[in-house]
Protein backbone atom coordinates (compact mmCIF):
# COMPACT_ATOMS: atom_id res chain seq x y z
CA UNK A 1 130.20 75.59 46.75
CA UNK A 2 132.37 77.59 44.44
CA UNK A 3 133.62 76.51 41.26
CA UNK A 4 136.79 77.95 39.55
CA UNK A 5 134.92 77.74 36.32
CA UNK A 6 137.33 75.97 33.86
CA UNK A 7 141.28 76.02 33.80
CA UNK A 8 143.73 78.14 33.83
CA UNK A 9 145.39 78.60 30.44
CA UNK A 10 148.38 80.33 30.41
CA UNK A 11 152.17 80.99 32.26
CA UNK A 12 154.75 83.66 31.48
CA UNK A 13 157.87 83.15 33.53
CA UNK A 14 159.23 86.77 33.66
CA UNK A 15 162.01 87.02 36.21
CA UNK A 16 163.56 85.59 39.21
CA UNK A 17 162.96 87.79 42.39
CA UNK A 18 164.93 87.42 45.68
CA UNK A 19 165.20 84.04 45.23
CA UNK A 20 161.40 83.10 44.40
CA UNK A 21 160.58 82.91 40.81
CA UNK A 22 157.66 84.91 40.04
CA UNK A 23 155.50 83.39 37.26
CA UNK A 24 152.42 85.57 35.45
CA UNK A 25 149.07 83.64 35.31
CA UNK A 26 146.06 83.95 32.77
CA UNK A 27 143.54 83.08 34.96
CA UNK A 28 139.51 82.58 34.30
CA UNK A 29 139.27 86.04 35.91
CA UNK A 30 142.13 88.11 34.17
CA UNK A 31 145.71 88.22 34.89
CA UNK A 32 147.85 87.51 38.27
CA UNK A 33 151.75 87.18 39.30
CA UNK A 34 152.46 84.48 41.53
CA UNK A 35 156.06 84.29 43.32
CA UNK A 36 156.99 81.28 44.24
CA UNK A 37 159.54 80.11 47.49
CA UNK A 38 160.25 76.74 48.21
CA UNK A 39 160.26 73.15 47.69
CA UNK A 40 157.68 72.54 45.06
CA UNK A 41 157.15 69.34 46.64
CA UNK A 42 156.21 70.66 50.26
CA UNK A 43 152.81 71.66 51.54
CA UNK A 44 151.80 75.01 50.19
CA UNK A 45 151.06 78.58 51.82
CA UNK A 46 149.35 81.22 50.03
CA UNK A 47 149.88 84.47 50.72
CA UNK A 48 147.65 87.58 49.80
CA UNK A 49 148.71 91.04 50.89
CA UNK A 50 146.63 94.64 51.43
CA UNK A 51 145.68 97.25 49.16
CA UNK A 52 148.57 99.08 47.24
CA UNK A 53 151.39 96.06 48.69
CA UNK A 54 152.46 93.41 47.39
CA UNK A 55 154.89 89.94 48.76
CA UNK A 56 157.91 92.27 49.00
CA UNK A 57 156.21 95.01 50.87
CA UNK A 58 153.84 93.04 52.82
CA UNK A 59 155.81 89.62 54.15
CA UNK A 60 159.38 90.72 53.64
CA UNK A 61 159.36 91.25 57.56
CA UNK A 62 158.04 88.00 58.38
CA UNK A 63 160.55 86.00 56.19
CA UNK A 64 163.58 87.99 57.02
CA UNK A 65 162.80 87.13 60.49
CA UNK A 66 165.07 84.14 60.75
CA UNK A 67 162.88 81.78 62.80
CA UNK A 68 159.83 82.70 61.25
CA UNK A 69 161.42 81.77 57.98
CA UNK A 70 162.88 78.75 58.85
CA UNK A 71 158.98 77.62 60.40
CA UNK A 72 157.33 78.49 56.84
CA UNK A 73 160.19 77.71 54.32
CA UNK A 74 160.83 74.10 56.60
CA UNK A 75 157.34 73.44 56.28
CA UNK A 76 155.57 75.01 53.20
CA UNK A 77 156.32 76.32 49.15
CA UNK A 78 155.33 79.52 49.59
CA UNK A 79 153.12 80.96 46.64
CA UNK A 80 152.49 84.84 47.30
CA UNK A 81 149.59 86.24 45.12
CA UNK A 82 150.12 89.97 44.18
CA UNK A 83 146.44 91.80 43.09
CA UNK A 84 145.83 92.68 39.50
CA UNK A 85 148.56 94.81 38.67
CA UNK A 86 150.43 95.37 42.53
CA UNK A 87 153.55 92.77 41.44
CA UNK A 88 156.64 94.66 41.23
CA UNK A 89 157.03 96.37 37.70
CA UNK A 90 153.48 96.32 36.94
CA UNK A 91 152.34 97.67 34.14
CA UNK A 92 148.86 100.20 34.11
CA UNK A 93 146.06 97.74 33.71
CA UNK A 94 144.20 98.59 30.14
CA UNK A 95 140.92 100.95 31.11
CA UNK A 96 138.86 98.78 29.14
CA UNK A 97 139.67 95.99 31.64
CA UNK A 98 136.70 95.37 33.74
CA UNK A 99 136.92 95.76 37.54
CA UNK A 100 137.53 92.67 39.35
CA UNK A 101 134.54 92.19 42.21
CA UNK A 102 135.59 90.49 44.86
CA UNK A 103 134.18 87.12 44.27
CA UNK A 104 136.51 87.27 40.89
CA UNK A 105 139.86 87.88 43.13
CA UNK A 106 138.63 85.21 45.05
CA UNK A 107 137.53 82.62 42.36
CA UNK A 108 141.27 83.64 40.67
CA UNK A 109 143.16 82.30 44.15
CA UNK A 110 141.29 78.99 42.98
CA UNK A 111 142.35 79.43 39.28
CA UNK A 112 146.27 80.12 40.78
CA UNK A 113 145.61 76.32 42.71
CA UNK A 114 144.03 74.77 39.95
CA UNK A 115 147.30 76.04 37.82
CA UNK A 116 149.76 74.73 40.15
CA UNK A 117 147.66 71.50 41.00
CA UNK A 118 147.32 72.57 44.36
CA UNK A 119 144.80 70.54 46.23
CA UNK A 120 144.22 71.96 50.20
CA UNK A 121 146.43 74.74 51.40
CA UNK A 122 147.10 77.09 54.08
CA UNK A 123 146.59 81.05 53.62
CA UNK A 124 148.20 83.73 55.05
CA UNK A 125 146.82 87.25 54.37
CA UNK A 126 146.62 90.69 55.18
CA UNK A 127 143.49 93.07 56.01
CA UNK A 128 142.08 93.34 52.40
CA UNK A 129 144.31 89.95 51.49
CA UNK A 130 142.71 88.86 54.53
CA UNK A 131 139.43 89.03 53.69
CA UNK A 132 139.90 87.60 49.64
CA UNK A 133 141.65 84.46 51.39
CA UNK A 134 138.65 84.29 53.83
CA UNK A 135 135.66 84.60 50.72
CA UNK A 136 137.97 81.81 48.98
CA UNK A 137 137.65 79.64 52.16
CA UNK A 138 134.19 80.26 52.62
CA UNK A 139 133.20 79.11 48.52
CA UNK A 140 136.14 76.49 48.79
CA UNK A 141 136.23 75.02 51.92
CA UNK A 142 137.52 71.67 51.39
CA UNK A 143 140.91 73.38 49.69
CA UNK A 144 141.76 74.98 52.86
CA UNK A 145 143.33 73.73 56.00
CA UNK A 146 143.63 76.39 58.05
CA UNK A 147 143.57 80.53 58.24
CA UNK A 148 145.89 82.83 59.26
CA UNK A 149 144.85 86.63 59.15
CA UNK A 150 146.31 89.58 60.24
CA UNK A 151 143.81 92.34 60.76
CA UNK A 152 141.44 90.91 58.68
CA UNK A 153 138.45 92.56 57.26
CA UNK A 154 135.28 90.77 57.43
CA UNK A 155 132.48 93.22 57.52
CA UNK A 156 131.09 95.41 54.54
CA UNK A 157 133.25 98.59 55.19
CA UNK A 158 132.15 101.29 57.64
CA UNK A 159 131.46 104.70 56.95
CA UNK A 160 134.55 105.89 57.85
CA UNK A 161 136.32 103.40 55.90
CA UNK A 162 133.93 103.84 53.02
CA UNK A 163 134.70 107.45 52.95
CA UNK A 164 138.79 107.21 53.32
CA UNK A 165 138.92 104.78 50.08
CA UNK A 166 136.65 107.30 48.41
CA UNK A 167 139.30 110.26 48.81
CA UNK A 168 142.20 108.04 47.88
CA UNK A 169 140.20 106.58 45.04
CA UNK A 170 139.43 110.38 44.01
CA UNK A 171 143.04 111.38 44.33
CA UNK A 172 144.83 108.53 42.95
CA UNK A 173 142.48 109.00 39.79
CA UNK A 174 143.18 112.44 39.28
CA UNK A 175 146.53 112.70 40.83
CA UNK A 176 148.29 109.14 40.84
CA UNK A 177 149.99 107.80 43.97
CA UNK A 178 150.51 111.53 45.30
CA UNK A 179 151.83 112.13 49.13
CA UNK A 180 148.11 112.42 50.52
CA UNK A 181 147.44 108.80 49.54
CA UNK A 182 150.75 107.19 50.77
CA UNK A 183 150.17 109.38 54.05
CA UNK A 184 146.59 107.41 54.13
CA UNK A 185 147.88 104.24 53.75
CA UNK A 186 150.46 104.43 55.81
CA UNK A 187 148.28 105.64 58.54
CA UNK A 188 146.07 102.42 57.35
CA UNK A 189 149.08 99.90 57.64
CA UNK A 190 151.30 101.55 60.94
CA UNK A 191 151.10 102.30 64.52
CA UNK A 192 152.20 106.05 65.55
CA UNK A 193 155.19 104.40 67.26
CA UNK A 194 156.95 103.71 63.64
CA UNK A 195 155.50 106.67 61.54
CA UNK A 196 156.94 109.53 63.42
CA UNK A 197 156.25 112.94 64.11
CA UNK A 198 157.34 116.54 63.92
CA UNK A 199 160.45 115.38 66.52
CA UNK A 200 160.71 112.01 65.46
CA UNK A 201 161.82 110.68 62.14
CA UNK A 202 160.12 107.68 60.01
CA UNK A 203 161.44 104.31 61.00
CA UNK A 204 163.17 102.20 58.65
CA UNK A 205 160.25 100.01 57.61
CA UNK A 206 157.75 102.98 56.97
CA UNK A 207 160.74 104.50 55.03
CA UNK A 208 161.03 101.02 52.95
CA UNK A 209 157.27 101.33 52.31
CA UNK A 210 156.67 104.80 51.35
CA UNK A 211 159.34 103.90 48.29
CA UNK A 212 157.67 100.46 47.39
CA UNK A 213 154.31 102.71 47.43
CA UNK A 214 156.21 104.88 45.10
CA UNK A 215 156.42 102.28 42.80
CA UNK A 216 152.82 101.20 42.59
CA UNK A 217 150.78 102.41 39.24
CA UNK A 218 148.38 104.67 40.63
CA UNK A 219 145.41 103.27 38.60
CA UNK A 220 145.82 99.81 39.41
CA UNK A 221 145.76 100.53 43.37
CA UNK A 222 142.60 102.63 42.56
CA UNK A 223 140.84 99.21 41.24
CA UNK A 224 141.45 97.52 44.10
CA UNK A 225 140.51 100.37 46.45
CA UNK A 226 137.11 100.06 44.41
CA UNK A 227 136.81 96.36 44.58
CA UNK A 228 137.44 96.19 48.71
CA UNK A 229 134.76 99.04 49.06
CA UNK A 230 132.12 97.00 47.16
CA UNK A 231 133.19 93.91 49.34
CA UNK A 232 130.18 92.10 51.00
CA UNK A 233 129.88 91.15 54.88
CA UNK A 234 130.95 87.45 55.44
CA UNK A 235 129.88 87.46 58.89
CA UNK A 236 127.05 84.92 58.10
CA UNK A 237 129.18 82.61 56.25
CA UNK A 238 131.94 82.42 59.30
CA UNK A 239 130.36 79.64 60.72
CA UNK A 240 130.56 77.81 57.84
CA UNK A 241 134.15 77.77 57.62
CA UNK A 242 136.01 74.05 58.16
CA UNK A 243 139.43 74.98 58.71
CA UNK A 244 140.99 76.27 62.13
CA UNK A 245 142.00 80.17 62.05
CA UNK A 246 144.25 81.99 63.93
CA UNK A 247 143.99 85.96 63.46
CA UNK A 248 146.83 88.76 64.67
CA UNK A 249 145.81 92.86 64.59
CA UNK A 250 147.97 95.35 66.23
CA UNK A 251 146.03 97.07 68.99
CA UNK A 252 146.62 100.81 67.37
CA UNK A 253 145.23 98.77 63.96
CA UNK A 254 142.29 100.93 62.50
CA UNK A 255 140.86 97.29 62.10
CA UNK A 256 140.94 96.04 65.37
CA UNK A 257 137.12 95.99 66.21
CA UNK A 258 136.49 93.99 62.99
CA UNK A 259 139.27 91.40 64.33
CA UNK A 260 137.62 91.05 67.41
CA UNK A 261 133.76 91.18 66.01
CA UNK A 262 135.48 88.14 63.39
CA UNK A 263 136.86 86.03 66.44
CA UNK A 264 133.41 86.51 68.09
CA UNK A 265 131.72 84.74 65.59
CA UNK A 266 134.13 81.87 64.45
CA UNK A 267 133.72 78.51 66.33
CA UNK A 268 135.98 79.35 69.32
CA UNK A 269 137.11 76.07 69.63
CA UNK A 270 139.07 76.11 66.26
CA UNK A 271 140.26 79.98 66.34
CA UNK A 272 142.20 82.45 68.41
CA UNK A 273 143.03 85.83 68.52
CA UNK A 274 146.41 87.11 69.18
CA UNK A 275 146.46 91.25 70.32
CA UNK A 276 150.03 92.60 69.91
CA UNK A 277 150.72 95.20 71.86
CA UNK A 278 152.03 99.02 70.31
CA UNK A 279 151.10 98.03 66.51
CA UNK A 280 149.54 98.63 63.29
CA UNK A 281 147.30 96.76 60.69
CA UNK A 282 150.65 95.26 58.78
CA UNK A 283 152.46 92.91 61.98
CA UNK A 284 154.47 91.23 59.07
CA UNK A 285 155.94 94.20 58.95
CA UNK A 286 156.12 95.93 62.48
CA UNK A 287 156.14 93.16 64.38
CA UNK A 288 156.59 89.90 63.30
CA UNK A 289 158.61 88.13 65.99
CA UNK A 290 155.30 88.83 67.60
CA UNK A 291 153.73 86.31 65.19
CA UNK A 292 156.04 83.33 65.46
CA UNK A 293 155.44 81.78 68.71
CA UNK A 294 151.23 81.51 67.86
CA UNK A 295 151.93 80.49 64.64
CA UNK A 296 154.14 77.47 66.00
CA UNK A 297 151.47 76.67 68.45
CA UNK A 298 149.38 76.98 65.46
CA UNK A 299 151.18 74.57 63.30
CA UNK A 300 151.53 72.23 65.62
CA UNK A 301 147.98 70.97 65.02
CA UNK A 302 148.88 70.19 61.66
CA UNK A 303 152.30 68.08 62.59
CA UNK A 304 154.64 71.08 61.37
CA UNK A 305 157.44 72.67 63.42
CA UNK A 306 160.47 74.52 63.20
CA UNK A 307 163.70 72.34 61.96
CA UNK A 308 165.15 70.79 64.98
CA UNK A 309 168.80 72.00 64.26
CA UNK A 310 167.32 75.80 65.03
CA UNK A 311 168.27 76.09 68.60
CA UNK A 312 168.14 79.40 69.76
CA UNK A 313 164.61 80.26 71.21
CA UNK A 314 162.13 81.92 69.95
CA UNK A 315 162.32 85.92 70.05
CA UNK A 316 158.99 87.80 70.55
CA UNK A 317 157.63 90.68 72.06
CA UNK A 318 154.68 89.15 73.03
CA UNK A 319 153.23 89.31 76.70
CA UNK A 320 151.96 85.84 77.27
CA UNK A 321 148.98 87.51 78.81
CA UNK A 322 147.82 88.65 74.81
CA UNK A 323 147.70 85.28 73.65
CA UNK A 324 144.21 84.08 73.98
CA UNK A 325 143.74 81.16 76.00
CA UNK A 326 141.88 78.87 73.39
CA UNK A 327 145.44 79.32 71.76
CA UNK A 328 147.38 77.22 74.01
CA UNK A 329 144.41 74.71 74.11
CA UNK A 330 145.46 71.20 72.41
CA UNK A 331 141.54 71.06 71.76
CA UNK A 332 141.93 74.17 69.63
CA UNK A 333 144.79 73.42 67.82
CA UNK A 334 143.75 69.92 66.81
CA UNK A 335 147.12 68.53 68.17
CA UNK A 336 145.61 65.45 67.56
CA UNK A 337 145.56 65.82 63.90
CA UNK A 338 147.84 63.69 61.39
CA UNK A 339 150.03 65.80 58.55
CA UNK A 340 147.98 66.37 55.82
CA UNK A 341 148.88 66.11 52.03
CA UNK A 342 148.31 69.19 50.20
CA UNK A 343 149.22 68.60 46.79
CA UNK A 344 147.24 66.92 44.25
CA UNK A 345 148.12 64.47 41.96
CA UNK A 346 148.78 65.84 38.65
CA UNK A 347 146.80 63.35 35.77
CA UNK A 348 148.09 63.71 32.13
């Protein structure tokens, strides 16, 4: 079992962000901003995003979709957890600053709950946030209730993979965040439907991201390119996990296979996979009225729902037919279970 290894020490409050207030943490394991959303007194959700994004870039879909926001922000504080040196305004991480391994980014999401005396929590993440929230759960698995991933990596990376961070790891060292490397991430986070073409312009939300990437210190993305593509396979340790997991990926999502061999090897009782048709890696972004109606069923289990006085139903472009059936199985997801508190009590 993992152990955060001591406490955290440290808070800067720097600014208040779109209405969260975004607090920087010296952790065990280096520095991390935190933006917070919510009742401090509600259940919490942490959120970890992909390489080179960050809370704005990564969930801004998902919370500006009204009904998804009104299911997490009823129910949960959210705390989103940028990687060293992704939060907006970021400045270069010192050279002399070792690079984090993956175990470290995932021992500092401990450091972050320890911090806010955060006992057992949900996690939301995406692809390489995906997999850091998954480690955590797998060397803390009595401080999370339950999973949800979108296009989660669980499996050392391929060669191809392997070989794509290489080149952006090459160029953003010599060059910075350059055009090659946002055109490789954006390849990495979006379907073809939203990227465009020779005919066809950008969409609005590739548009949106290719400026946020603009933003991002070229150095700091690089570290966390070279921490993912040291990352170990967790395949062995799936089983192990105590918490109920429900995972999205976009069928176009370079990703997908992993999603599917992860599903294959949780406990299928207490996981499900949700396809969603004509997407990318990032459905927070491309599609995330495609993520609310699982992620009610989902919550369900743990006595959470939308606020009743939200009448209108639920938008999504979701065939039924994509929704796995151990989704829609009470059995699954633990519809039986009581609320859980998810805060611990502070001691002076």
């Amino acid at each position: 079992m993992g152990d955060s290894g001591g406490s955290v020490v440290s808070v800067d409050v720097e600014r208040i962000s779109f209405g969260g207030k975004e607090h920087h943490i010296q952790t065990n394991h280096g520095s991390v901003s935190v933006a917070i959303y919510g009742d401090h007194d509600k259940p919490a959700l942490i959120t970890y995003p992909d390489i080179a994004l960050n809370h704005m870039s990564c969930f801004q879909g998902l919370l500006f979709c009204p009904e998804a926001a009104s299911l997490l922000l009823h129910n949960f504080c959210i705390y989103h957890i940028s990687p060293p040196g992704h939060e907006l305004g970021a400045a270069p991480i010192l050279p002399s600053t070792p690079v984090a391994s993956v175990d470290d980014l995932a021992d500092q999401v401990a450091d972050v709950l320890d911090f806010f005396g955060l006992d057992s929590v949900m996690c939301l993440g995406v692809t390489a946030g995906a997999y850091i929230l998954t480690l955590f759960a797998t060397k803390y698995r009595e401080r999370v209730l339950g999973l949800i991933l979108v296009s989660p990596l669980c499996k050392a990376p391929s060669w191809s993979e392997w070989f794509y961070n290489k080149v952006m790891s090459n160029l953003l060292y010599y060059y910075g965040m350059c055009n090659v490397v946002k055109d490789i991430l954006l390849q990495r986070y979006f379907g073809k439907g939203v990227r465009g073409c020779s005919t066809e312009p950008e969409s609005d939300i590739v548009q949106a991201c290719r400026s946020f990437l603009d933003q991002r210190q070229g150095m700091n993305v690089w570290r966390f390119i070279q921490t993912i593509n040291e990352r170990k396979d967790l395949t062995e340790n799936l089983k192990q996990l105590q918490c109920r997991t429900l995972i999205f990926v976009g069928e176009n999502s370079q990703f997908h296979a992993e999603a599917v061999h992860m599903t294959a090897k949780l406990d299928r009782r207490y996981s499900a996979l949700v396809e969603v048709q004509a997407c990318g890696s990032v459905v927070t972004e491309e599609q995330p009225h495609a993520m609310l109606i699982p992620m009610e069923y989902f919550l369900m289990g743990y006595g959470l729902y939308r606020p009743s006085q939200i009448n209108c139903s639920p938008r999504s472009p979701l065939n039924p037919f994509c929704i796995s059936p151990e989704l829609l199985s009470p059995e699954s997801m633990g519809l039986k279970l009581k609320p859980i508190k998810t805060r611990a009590n502070l001691k002076a």
